[in-house]
N, C-alpha and C. Protein backbone atom coordinates (compact mmCIF):
# COMPACT_ATOMS: atom_id res chain seq x y z
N UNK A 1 0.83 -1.17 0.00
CA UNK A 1 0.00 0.00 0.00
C UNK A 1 0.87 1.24 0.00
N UNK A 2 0.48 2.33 -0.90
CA UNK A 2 1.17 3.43 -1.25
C UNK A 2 0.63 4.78 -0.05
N UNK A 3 1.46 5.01 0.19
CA UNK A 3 1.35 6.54 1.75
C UNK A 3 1.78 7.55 0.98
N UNK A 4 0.70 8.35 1.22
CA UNK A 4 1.27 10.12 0.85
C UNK A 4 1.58 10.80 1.92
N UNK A 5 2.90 11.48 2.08
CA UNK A 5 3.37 12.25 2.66
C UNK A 5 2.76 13.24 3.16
N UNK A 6 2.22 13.77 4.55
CA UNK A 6 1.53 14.81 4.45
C UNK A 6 2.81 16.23 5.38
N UNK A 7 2.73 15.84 6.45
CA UNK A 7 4.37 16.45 6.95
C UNK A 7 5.06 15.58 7.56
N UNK A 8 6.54 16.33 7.98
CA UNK A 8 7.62 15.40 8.62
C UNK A 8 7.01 14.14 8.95
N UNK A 9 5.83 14.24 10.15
CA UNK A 9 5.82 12.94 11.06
C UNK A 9 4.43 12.56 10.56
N UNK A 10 3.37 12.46 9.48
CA UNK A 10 2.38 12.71 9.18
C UNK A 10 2.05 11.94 7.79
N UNK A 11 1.51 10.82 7.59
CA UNK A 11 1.38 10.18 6.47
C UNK A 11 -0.33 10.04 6.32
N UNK A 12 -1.08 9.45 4.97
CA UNK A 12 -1.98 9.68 5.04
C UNK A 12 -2.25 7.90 3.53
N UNK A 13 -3.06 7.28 4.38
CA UNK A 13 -3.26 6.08 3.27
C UNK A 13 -5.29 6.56 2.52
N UNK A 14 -4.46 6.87 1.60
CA UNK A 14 -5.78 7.50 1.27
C UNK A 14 -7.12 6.57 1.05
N UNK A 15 -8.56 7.04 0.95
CA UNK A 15 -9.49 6.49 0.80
C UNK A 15 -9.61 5.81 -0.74
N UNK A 16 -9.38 4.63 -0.23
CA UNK A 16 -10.32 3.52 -1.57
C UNK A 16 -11.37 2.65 -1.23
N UNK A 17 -12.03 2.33 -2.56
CA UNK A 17 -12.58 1.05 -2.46
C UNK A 17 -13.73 1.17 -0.76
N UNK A 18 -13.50 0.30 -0.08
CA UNK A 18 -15.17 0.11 0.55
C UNK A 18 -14.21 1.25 1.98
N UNK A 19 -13.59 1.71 2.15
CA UNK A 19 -12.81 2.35 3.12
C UNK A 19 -13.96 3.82 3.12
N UNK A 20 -14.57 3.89 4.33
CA UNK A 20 -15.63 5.20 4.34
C UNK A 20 -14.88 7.03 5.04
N UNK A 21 -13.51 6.39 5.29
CA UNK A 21 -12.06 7.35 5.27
C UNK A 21 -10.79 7.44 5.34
N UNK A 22 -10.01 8.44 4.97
CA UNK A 22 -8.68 7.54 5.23
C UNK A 22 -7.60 7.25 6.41
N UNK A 23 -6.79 7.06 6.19
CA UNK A 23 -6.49 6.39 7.26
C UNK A 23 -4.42 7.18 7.75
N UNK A 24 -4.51 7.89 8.50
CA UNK A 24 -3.70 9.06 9.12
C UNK A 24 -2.25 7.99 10.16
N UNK A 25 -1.21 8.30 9.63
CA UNK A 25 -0.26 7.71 9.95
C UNK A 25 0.89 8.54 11.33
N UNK A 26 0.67 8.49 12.42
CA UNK A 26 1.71 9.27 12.75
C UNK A 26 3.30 8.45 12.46
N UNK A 27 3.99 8.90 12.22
CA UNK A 27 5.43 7.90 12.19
C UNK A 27 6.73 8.67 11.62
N UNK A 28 7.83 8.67 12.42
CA UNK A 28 8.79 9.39 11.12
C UNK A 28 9.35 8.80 10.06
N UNK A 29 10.10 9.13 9.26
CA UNK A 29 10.06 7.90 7.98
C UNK A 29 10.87 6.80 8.37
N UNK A 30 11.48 6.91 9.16
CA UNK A 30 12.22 5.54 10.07
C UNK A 30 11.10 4.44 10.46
N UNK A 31 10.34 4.88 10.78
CA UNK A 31 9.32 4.22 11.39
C UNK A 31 8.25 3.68 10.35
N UNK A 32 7.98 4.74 9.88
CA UNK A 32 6.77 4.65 8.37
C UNK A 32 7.25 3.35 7.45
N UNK A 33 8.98 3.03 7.52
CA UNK A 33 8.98 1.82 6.51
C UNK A 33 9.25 0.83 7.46
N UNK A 34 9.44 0.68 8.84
CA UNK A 34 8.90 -0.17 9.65
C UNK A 34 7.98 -0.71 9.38
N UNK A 35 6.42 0.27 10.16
CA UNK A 35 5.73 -0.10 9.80
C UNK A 35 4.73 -0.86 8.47
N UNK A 36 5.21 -0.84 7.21
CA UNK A 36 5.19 -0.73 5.78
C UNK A 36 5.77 -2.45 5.38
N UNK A 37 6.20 -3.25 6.42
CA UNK A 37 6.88 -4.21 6.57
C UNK A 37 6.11 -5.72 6.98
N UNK A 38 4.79 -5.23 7.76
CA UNK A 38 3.83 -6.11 8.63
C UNK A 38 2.31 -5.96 7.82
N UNK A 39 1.57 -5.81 8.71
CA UNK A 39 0.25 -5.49 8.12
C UNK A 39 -0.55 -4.52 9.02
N UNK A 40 -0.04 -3.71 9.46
CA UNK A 40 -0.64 -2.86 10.02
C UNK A 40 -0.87 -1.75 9.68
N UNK A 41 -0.42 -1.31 8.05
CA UNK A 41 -1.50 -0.36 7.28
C UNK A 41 -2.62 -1.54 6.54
N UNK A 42 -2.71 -2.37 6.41
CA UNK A 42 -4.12 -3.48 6.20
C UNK A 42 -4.58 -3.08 7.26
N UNK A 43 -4.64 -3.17 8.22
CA UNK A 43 -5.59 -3.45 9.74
C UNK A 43 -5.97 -1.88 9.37
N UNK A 44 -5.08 -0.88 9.21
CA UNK A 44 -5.57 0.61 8.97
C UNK A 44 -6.75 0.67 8.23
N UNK A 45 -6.44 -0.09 7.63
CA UNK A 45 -7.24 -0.10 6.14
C UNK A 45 -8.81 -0.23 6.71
N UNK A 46 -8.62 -1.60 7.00
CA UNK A 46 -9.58 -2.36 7.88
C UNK A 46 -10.34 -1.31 8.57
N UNK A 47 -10.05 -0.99 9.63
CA UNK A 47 -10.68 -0.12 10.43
C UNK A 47 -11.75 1.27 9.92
N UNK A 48 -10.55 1.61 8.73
CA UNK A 48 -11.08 2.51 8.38
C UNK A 48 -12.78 2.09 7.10
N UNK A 49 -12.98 0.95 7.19
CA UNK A 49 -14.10 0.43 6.95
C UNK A 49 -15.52 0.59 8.03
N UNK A 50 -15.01 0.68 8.74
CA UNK A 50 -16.05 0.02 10.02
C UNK A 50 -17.45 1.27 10.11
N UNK A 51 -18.47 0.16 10.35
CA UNK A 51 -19.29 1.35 10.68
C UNK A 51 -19.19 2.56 11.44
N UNK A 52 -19.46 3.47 11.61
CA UNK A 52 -19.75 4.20 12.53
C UNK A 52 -18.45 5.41 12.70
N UNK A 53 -17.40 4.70 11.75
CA UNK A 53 -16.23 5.93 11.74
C UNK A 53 -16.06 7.39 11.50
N UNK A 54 -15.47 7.76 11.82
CA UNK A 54 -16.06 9.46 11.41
C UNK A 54 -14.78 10.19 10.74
N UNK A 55 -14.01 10.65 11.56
CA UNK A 55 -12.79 11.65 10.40
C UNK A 55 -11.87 10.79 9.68
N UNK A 56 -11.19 9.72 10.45
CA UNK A 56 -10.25 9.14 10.31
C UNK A 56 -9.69 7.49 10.59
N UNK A 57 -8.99 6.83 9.97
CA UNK A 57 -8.20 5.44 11.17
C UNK A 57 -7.36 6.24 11.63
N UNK A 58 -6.79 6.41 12.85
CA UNK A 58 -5.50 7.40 12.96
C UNK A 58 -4.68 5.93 13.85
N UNK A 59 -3.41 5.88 13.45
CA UNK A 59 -2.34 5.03 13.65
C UNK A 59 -1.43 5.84 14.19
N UNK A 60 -1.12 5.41 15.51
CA UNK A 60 -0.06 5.98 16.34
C UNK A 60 1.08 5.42 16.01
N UNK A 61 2.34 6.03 16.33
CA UNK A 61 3.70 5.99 16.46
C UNK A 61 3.79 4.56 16.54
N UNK A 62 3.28 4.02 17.93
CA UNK A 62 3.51 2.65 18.81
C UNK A 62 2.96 1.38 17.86
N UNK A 63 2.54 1.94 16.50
CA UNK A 63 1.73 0.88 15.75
C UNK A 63 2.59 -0.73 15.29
N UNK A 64 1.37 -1.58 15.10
CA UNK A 64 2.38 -3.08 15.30
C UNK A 64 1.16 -3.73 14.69
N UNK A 65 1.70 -4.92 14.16
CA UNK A 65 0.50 -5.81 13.82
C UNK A 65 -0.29 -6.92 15.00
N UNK A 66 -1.46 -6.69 14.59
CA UNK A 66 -1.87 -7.55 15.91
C UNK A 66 -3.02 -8.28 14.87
N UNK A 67 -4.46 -8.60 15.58
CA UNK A 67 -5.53 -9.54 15.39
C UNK A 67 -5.70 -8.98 13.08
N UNK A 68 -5.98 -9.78 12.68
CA UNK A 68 -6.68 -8.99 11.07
C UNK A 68 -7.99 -9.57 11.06
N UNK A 69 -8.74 -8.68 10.83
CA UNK A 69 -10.09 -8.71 10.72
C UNK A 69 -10.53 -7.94 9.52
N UNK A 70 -11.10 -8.50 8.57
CA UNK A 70 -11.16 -7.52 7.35
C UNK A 70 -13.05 -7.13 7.12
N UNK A 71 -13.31 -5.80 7.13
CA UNK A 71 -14.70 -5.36 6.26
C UNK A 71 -14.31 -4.95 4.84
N UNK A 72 -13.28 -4.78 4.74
CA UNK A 72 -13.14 -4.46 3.41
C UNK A 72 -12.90 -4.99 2.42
C-alpha cells in the first residue's frame, strides 16, 4: 500500500474502495517503513471500513501488527 506524505511525522493512506475514510499515519520515515513491513497499514485499512467511523483510522507511532479482521 502506497502513503502520501503529508508532513515530517504525518502520512496519510488514502481512501479507496469500501474504506468510508482515510487512514492518518503518525510515524517518522524511520518508522513509516517499519511499519510498511507487517500489516498494520491493512488493519488501517480495515478499520477505516467500520461502521460508525467518522474523520479518520489514525495510527499511532507505537503501531504493530496484531488480530486482522477484514470489512473491506
Amino acid at each position: 500500500m502506497e502513503v502520501k506524505k503529508i508532513d515530517e511525522n504525518s502520512w496519510e493512506l488514502p481512501k479507496t474502495g469500501a474504506m468510508k475514510v482515510p487512514a492518518i499515519v503518525y510515524a517518522s520515515e524511520r518508522l513509516i517503513e517499519k511499519i510498511k513491513e507487517d500489516k498494520t497499514l491493512e488493519q488501517a485499512k480495515n478499520v477505516a471500513c467500520l461502521k460508525g467511523i467518522q474523520r479518520a483510522s489514525f495510527v499511532m507511532p507505537d503501531a504493530h501488527q496484531g488480530y486482522l479482521v477484514s470489512d473491506c
